[in-house]
C-alpha atoms as a PDB file:
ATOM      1  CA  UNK A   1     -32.829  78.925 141.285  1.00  0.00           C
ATOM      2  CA  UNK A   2     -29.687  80.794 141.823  1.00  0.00           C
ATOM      3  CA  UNK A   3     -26.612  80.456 140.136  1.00  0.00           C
ATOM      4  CA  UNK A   4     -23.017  79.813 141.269  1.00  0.00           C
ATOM      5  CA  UNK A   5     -20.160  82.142 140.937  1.00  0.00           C
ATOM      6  CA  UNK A   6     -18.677  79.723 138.330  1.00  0.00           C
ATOM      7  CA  UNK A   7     -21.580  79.748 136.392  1.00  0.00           C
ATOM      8  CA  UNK A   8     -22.062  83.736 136.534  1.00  0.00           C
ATOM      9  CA  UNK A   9     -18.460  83.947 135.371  1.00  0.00           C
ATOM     10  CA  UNK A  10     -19.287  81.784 132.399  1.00  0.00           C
ATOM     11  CA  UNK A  11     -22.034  83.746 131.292  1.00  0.00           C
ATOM     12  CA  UNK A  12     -19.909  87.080 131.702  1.00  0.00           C
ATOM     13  CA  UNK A  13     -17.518  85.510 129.537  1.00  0.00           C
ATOM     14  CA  UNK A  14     -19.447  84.125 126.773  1.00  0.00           C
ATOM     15  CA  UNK A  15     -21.622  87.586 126.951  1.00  0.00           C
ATOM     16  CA  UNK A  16     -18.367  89.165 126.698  1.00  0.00           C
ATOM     17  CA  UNK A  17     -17.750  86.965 123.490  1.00  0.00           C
ATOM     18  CA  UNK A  18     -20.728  88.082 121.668  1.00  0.00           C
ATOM     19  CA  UNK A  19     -20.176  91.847 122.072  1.00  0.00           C
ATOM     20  CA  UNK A  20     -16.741  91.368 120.956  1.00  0.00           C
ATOM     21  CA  UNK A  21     -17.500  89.553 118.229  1.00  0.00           C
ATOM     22  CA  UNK A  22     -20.564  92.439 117.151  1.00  0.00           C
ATOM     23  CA  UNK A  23     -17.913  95.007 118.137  1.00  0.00           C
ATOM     24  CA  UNK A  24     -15.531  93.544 115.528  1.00  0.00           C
ATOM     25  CA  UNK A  25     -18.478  93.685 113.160  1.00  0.00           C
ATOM     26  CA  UNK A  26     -19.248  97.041 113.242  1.00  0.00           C
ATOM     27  CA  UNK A  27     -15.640  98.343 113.121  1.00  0.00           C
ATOM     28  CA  UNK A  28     -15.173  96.071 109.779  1.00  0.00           C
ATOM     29  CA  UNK A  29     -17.777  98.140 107.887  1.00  0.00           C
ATOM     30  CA  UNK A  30     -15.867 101.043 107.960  1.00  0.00           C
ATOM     31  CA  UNK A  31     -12.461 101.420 106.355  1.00  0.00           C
ATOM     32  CA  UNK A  32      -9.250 101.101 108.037  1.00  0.00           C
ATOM     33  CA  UNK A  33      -8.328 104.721 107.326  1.00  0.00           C
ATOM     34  CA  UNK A  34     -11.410 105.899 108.947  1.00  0.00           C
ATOM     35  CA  UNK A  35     -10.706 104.541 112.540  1.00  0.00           C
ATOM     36  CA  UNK A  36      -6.908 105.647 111.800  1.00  0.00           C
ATOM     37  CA  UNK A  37      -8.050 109.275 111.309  1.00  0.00           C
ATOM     38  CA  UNK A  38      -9.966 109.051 114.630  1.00  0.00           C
ATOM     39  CA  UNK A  39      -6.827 107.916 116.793  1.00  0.00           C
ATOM     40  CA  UNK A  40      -4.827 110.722 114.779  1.00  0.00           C
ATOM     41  CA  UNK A  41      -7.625 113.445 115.879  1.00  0.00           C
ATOM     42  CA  UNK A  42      -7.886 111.990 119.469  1.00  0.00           C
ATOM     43  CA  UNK A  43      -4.444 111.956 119.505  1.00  0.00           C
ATOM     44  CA  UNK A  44      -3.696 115.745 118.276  1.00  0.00           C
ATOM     45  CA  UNK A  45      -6.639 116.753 120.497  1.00  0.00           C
ATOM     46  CA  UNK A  46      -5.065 115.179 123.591  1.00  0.00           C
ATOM     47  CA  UNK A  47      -1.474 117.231 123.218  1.00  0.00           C
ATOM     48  CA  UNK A  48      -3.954 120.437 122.385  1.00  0.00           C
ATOM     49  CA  UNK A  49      -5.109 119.549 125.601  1.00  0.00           C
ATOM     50  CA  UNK A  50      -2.324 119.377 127.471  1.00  0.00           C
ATOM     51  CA  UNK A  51      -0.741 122.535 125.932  1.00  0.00           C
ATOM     52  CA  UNK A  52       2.094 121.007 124.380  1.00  0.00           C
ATOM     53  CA  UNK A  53       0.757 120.380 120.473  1.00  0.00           C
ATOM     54  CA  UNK A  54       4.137 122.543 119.735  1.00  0.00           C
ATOM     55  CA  UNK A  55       6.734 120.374 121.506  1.00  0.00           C
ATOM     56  CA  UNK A  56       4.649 117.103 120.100  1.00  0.00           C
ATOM     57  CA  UNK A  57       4.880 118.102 116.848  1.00  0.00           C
ATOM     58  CA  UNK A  58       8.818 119.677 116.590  1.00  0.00           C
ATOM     59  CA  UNK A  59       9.392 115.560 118.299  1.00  0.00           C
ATOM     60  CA  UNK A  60       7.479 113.765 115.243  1.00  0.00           C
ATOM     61  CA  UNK A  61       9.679 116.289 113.033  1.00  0.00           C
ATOM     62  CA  UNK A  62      12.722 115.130 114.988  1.00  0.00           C
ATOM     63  CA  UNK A  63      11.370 111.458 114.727  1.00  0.00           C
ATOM     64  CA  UNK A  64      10.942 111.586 110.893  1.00  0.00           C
ATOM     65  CA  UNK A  65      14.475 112.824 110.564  1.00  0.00           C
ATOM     66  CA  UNK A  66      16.161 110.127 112.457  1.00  0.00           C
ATOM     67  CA  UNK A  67      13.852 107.570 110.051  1.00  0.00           C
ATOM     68  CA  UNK A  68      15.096 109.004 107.196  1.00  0.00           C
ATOM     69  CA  UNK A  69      18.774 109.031 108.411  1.00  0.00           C
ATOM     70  CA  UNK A  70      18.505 105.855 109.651  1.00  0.00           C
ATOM     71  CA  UNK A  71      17.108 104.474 105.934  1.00  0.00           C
ATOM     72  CA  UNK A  72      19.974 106.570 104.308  1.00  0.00           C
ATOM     73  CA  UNK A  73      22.676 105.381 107.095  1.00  0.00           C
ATOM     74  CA  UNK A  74      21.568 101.579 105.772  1.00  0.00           C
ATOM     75  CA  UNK A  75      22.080 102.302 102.318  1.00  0.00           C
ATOM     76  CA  UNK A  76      25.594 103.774 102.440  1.00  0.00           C
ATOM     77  CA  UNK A  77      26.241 101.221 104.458  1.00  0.00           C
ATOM     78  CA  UNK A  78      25.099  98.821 101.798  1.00  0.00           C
ATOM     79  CA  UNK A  79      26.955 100.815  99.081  1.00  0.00           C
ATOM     80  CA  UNK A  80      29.775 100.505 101.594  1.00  0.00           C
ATOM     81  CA  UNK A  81      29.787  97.199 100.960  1.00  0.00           C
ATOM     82  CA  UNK A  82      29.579  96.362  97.876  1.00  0.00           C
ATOM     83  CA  UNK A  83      32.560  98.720  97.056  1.00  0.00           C
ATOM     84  CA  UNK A  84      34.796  96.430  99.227  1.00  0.00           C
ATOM     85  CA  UNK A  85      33.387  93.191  97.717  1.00  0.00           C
ATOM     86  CA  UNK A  86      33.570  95.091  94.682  1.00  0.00           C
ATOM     87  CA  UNK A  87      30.083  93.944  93.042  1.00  0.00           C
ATOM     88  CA  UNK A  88      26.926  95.827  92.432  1.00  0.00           C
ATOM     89  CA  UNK A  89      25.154  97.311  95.209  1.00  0.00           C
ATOM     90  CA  UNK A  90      21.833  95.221  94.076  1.00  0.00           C
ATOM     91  CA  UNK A  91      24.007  92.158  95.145  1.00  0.00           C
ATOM     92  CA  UNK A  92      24.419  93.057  98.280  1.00  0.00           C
ATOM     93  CA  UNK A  93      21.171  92.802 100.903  1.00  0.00           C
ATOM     94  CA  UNK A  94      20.520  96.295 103.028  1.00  0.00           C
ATOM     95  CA  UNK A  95      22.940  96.281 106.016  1.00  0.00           C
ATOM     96  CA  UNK A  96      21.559  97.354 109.177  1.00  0.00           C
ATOM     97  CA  UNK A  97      24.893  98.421 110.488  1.00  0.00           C
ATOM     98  CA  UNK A  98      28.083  99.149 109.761  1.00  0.00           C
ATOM     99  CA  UNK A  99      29.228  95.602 108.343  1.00  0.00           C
ATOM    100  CA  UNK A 100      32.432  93.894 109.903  1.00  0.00           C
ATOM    101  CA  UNK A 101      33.829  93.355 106.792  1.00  0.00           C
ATOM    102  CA  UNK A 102      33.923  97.235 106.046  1.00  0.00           C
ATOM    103  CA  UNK A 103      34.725  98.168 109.695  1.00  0.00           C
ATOM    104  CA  UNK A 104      37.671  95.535 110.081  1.00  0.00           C
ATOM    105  CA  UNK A 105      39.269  96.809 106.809  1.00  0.00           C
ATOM    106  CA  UNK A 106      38.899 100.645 107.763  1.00  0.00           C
ATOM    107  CA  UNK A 107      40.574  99.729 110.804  1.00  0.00           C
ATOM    108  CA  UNK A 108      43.633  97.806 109.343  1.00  0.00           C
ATOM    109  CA  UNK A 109      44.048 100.300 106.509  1.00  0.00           C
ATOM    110  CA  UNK A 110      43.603 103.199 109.458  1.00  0.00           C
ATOM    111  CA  UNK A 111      46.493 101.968 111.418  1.00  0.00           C
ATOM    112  CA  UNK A 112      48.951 101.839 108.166  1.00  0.00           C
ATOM    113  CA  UNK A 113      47.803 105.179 107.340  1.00  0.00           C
ATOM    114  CA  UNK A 114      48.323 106.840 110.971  1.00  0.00           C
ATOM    115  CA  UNK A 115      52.138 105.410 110.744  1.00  0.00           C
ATOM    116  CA  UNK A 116      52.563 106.763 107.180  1.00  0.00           C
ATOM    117  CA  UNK A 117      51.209 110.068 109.009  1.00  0.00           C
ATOM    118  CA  UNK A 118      53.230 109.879 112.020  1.00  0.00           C
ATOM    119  CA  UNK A 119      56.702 109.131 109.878  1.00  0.00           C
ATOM    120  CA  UNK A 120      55.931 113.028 108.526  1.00  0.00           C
ATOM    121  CA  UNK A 121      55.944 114.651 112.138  1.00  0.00           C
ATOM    122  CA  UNK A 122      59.248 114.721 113.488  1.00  0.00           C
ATOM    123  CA  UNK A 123      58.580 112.957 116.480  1.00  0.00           C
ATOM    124  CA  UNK A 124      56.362 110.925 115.255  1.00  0.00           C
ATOM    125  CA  UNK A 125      59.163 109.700 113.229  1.00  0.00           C
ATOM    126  CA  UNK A 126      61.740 108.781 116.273  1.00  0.00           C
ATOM    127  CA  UNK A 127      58.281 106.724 117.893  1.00  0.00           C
ATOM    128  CA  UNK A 128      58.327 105.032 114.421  1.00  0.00           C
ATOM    129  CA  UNK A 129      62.008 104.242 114.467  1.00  0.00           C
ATOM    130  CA  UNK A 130      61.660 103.420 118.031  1.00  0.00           C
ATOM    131  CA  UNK A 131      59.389 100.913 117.805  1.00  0.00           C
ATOM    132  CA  UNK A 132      61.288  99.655 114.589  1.00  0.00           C
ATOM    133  CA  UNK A 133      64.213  99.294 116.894  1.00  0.00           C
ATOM    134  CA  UNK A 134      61.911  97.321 119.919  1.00  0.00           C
ATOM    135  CA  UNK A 135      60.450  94.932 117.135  1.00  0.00           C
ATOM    136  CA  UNK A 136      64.059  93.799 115.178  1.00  0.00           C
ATOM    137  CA  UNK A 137      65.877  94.074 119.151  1.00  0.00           C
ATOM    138  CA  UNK A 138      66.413  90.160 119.214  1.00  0.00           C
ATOM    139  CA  UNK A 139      68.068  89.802 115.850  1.00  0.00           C
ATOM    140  CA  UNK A 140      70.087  93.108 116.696  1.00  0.00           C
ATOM    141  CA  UNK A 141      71.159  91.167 119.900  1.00  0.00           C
ATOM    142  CA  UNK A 142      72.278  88.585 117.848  1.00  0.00           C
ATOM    143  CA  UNK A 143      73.631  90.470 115.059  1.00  0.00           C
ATOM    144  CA  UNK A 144      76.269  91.542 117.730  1.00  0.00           C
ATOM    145  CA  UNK A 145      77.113  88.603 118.880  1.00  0.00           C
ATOM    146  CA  UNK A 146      77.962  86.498 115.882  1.00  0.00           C
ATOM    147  CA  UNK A 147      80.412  85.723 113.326  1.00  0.00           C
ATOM    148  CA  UNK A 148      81.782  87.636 110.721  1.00  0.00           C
ATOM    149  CA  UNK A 149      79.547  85.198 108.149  1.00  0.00           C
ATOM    150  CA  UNK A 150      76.573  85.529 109.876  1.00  0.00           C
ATOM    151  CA  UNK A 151      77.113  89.183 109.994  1.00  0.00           C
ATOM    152  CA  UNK A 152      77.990  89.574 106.325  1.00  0.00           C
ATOM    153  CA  UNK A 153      75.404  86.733 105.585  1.00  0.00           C
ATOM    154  CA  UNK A 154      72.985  88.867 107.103  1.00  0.00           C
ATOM    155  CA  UNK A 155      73.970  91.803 105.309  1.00  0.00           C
ATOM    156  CA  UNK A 156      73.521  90.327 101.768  1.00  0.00           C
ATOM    157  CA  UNK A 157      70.185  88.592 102.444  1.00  0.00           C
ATOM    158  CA  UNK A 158      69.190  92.305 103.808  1.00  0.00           C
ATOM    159  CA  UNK A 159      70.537  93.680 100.342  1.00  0.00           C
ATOM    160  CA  UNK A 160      68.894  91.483  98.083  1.00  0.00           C
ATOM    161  CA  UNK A 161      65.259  92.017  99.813  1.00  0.00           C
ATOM    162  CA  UNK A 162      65.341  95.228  99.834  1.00  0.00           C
ATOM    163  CA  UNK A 163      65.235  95.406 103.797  1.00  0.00           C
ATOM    164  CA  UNK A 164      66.425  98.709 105.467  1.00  0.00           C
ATOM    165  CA  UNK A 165      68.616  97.262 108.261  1.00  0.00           C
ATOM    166  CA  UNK A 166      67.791  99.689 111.676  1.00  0.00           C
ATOM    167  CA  UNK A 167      70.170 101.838 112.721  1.00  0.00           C
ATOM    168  CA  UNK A 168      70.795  99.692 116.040  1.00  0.00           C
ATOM    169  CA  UNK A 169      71.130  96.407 113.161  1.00  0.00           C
ATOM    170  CA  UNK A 170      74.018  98.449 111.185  1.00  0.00           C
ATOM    171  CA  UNK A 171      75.548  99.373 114.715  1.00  0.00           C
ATOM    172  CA  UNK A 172      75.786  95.454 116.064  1.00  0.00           C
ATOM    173  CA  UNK A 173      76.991  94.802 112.254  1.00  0.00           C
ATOM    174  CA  UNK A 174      79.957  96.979 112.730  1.00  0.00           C
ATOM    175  CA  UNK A 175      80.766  95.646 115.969  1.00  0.00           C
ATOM    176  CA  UNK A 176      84.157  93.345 115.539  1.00  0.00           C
ATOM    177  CA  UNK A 177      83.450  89.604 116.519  1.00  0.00           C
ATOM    178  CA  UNK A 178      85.424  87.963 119.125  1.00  0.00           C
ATOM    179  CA  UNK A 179      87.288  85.219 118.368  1.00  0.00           C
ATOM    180  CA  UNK A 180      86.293  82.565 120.814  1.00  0.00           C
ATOM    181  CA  UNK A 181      87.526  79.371 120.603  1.00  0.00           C
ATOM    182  CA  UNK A 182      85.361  76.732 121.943  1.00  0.00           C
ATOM    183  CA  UNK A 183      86.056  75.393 124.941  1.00  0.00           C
ATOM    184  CA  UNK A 184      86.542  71.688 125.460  1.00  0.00           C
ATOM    185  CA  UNK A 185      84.766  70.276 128.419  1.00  0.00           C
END
């Protein structure tokens, strides 16, 4: 009697199974570590091999570094943290990169301290003023077109804030208002 390719396939299979299973068998009566330390000798004797054990090992160096940066790049991160929310770093879980939180308030902070910086240079200063100027243009437009109680209105509120009026601003204040009259239409 002869059998057909199906059943020769399911007798691979199941054969298959059974050396599998007495494979698994085997390798549980050893410990772990001892099949480990076989890969790790295979391993080191295949780079041997090839002649580059050197290069192979300066790379696992190189790759034990970046671990190690990586784990203390997470924790200052994580310290980074909790020094903005301003609790103890044990209250804050490990960050895996740089949070939003941290990198949202370095950037706001960053752009008040460049224009603190810039006011020093001398032409970083006239940018400054500048862009003072650009910002406050529409009430300066105005400024120079009103009354002589808007104007002085103006003035007082600046005063009593403590707002620097722009140079343009104290320009369009001492600009003398026309006297219109309205028209009637």
């Amino acid at each position: 009697m002869s059998l057909t390719i199906r059943e020769k396939e399911h007798w691979k299979e199941r054969i298959e199974q059974r050396i599998s299973s007495r494979i698994k068998e085997i390798e549980a009566s050893e410990p772990a570590h001892v099949w480990d330390e076989l890969k790790r000798r295979a391993e080191q004797a295949a780079v041997q091999d090839m002649g580059i054990a050197a290069l192979y090992e300066q790379a696992e160096d190189v790759d034990k570094r970046m671990q190690e940066l990586t784990r203390e790049q997470r924790h200052l991160w994580t310290q980074m943290m909790a020094v903005v929310r301003d609790v103890h770093v044990s209250q804050v879980e490990t960050q895996t990169r740089l949070p939003f939180e941290v990198s949202n308030q370095i950037a706001t902070r960053k752009e008040v301290r460049f224009k603190q910086l810039r006011q020093e240079h001398p032409k970083g200063a006239l940018i400054e003023s500048l862009r003072r100027e650009q910002e406050e243009l529409l009430d300066t437009v105005w400024l120079a077109t009103s009354s002589s109680q808007i104007k002085e209105l103006w003035s007082k509120i600046a005063d009593e804030l403590g707002c620097e009026l722009t140079p343009f601003q104290k320009q369009a204040l001492a600009i003398t208002p026309l006297n219109v009259t309205p028209s009637k239409e």
